[in-house]
Each structure stands twice: as C-alpha cells, then as structure tokens.
C-alpha atoms as a PDB file:
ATOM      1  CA  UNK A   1      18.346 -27.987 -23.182  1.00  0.00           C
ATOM      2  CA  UNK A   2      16.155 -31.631 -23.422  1.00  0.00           C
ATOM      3  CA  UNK A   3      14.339 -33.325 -20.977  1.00  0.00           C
ATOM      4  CA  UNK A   4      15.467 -36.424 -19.781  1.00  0.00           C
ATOM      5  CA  UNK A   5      13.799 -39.217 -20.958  1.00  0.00           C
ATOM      6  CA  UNK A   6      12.482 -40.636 -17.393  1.00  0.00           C
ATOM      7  CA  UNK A   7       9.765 -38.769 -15.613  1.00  0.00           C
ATOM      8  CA  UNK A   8      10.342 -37.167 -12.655  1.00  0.00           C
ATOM      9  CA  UNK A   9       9.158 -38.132  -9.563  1.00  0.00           C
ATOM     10  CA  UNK A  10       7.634 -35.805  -6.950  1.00  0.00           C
ATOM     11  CA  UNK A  11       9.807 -35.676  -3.649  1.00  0.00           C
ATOM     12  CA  UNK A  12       8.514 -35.865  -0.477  1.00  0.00           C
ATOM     13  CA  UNK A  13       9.235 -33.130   2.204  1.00  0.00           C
ATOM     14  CA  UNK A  14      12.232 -33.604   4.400  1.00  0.00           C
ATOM     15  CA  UNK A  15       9.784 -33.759   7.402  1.00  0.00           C
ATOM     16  CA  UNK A  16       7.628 -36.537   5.640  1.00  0.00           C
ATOM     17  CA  UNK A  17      10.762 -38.777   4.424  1.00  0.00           C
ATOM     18  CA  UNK A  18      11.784 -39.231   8.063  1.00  0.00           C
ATOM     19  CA  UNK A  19      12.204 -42.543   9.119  1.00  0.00           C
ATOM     20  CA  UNK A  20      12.590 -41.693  12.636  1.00  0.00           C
ATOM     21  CA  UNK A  21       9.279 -40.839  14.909  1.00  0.00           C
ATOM     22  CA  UNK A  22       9.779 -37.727  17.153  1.00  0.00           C
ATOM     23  CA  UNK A  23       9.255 -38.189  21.147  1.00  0.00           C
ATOM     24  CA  UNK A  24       7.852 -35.237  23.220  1.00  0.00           C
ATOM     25  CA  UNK A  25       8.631 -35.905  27.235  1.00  0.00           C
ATOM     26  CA  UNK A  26       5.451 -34.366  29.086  1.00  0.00           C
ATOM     27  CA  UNK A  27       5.875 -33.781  32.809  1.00  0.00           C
ATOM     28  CA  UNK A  28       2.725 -34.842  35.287  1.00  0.00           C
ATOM     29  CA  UNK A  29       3.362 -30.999  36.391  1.00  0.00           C
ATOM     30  CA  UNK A  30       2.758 -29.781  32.738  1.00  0.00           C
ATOM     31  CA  UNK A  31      -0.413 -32.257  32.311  1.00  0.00           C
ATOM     32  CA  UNK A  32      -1.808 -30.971  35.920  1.00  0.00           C
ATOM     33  CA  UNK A  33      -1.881 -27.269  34.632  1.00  0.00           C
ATOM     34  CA  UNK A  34      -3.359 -28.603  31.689  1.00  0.00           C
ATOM     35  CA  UNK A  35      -6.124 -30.432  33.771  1.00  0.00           C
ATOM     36  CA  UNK A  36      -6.473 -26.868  35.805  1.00  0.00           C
ATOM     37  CA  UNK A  37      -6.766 -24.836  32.955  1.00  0.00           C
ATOM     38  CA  UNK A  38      -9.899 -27.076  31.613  1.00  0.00           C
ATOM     39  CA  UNK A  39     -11.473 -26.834  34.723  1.00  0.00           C
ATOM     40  CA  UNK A  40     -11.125 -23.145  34.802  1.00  0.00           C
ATOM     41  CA  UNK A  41     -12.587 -22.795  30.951  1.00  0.00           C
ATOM     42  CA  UNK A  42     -15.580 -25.982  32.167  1.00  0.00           C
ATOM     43  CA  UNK A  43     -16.301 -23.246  34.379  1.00  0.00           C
ATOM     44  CA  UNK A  44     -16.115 -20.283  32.755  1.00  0.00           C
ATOM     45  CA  UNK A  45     -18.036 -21.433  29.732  1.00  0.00           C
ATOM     46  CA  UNK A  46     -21.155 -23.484  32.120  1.00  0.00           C
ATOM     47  CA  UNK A  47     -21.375 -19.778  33.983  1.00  0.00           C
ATOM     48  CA  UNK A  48     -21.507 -18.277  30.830  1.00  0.00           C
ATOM     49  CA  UNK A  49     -24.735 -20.745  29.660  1.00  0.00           C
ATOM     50  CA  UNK A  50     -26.330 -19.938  32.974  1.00  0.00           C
ATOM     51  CA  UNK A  51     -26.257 -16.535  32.364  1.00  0.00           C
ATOM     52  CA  UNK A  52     -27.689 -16.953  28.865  1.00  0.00           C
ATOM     53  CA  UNK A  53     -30.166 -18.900  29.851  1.00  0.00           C
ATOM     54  CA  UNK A  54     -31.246 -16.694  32.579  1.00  0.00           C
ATOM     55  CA  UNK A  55     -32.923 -14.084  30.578  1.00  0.00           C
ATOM     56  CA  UNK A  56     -32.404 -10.669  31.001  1.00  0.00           C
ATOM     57  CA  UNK A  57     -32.993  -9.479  34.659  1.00  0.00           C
ATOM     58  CA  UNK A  58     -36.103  -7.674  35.659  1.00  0.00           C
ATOM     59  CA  UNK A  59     -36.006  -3.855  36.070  1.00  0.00           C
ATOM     60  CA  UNK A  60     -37.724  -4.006  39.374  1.00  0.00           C
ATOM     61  CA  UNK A  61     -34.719  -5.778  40.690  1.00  0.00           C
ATOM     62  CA  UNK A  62     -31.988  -2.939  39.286  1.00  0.00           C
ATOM     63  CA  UNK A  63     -33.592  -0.306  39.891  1.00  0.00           C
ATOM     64  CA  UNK A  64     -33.045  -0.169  43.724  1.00  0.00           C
ATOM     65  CA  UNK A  65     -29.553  -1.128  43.237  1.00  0.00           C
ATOM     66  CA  UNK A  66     -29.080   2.430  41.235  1.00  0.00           C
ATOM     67  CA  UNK A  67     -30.258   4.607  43.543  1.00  0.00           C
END
C-alpha cells in the first residue's frame, strides 16, 4: 500500500469544528442558591480561620466543663 502524495492534515474534534456557540438558560432561582451556597462556605471557611487563629484553648477553661 503507498502513501498518498499530499500530507495529511490533522482534524479537529467534532466539538472544536462547531460553528455554532452553545447557550445555557440559568434561572434567577438557580443563581440565588448559588449566591446561598457561597455565603454558607464565606462562612464556614471565616469560622474556620477564627478558630485557627484562636490558639488552642486553655486547660483551666476545660477542665470544669469535664467534671
């Protein structure tokens, strides 16, 4: 079997020889449980930085709580 006398060409995948953009609808109810769940993880990780940067808590303050 020969080659043909022209190189090929590298082809593109299907996705990437579209010509057409894709749309994606987004409701204002799916972008406000978005906005909620950033909140909740704002929160989450600014308690978890206090608590770091608390220190360790002082065994004179546990030790009544164990009794």
């Amino acid at each position: 079997m020969s080659r043909p006398s022209t190189p090929r060409r590298p082809q593109l995948p299907p996705l990437c020889r579209r010509a057409q953009h894709r749309h994606t609808l987004v409701s204002i109810t799916n972008l406000r449980h978005l906005h909620q769940l950033l909140w909740l993880v704002l929160i989450f990780q600014v308690s978890t930085l206090l608590l770091v940067t608390a220190g360790p808590v002082p065994r004179s303050i546990i030790s009544p709580l164990l009794r």
